[in-house]
Protein backbone atom coordinates (compact mmCIF):
# COMPACT_ATOMS: atom_id res chain seq x y z
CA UNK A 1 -250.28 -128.91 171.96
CA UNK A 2 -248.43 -126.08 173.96
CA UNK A 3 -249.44 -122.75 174.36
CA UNK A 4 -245.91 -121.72 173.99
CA UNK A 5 -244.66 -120.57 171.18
CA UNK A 6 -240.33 -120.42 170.65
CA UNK A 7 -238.84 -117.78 169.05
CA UNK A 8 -237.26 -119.61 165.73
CA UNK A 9 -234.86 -116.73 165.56
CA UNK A 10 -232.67 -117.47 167.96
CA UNK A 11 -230.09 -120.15 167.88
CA UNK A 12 -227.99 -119.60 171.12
CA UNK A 13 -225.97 -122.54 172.44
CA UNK A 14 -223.25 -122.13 175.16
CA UNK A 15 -220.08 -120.91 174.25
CA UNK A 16 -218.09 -123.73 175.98
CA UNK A 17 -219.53 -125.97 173.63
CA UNK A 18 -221.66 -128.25 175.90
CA UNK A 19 -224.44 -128.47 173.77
CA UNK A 20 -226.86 -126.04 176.43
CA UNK A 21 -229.18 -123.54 174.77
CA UNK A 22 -231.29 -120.98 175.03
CA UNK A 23 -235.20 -120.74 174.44
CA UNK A 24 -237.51 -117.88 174.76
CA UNK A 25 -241.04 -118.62 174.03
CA UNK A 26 -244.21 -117.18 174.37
CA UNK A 27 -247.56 -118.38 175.99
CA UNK A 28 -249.85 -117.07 173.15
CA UNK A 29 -252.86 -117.50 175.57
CA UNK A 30 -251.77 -115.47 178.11
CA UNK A 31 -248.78 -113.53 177.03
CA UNK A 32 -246.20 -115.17 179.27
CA UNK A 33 -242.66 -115.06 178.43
CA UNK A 34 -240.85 -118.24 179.37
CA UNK A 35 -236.66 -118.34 178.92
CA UNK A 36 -235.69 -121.49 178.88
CA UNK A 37 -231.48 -122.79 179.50
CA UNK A 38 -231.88 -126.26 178.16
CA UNK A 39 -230.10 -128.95 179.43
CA UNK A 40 -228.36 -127.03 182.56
CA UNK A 41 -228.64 -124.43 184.81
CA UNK A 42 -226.38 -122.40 183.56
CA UNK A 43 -225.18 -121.09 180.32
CA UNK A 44 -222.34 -119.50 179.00
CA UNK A 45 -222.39 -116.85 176.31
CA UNK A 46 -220.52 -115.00 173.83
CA UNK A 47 -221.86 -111.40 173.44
CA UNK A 48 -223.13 -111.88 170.36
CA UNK A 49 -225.20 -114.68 172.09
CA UNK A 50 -226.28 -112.36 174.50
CA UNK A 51 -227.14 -109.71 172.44
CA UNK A 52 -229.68 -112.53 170.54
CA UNK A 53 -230.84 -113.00 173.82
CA UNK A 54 -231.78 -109.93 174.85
CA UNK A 55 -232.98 -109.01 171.63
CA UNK A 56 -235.49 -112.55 171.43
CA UNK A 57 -236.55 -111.32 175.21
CA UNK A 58 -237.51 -107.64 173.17
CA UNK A 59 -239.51 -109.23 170.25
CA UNK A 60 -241.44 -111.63 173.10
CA UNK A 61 -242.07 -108.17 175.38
CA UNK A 62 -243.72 -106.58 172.02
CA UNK A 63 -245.98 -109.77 171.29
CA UNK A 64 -246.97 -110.00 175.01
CA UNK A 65 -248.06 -106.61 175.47
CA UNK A 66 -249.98 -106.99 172.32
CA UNK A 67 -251.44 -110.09 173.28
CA UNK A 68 -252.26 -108.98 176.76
CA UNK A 69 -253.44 -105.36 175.18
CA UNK A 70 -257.39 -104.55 176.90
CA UNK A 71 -259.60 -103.76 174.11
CA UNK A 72 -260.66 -100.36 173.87
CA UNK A 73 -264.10 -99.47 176.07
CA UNK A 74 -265.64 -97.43 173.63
């Protein structure tokens, strides 16, 4: 079982139609964030790819901080 977790709303592939995508996950242990260009090393995207990206890259930065959040020393 991974400790990464994908984000399963994005659905970016490369806009030259090779079949390469894009994965953001998070490491729900540790509050990682991973980004992932399948099948390449490069990708090429569409700006309404990129602004998926970025905004999948947003939604992992919230869960991480909240995962990697200290608990209050009251």
């Amino acid at each position: 079982m991974s400790a990464y977790s994908s984000d399963p709303d994005l659905n970016v592939y490369d806009d030259s139609g090779n079949g390469t995508e894009v994965d953001v996950a998070i490491n729900l242990l540790n509050g990682n964030i991973r980004l992932s260009i399948l099948w390449t090393q490069e990708i090429l995207l569409s700006a309404d790819a990129a602004d998926q990206v970025a905004d999948a890259l947003r939604r992992a930065a919230a869960q991480s901080r909240s995962i990697t959040a200290a608990p209050s020393a009251d």
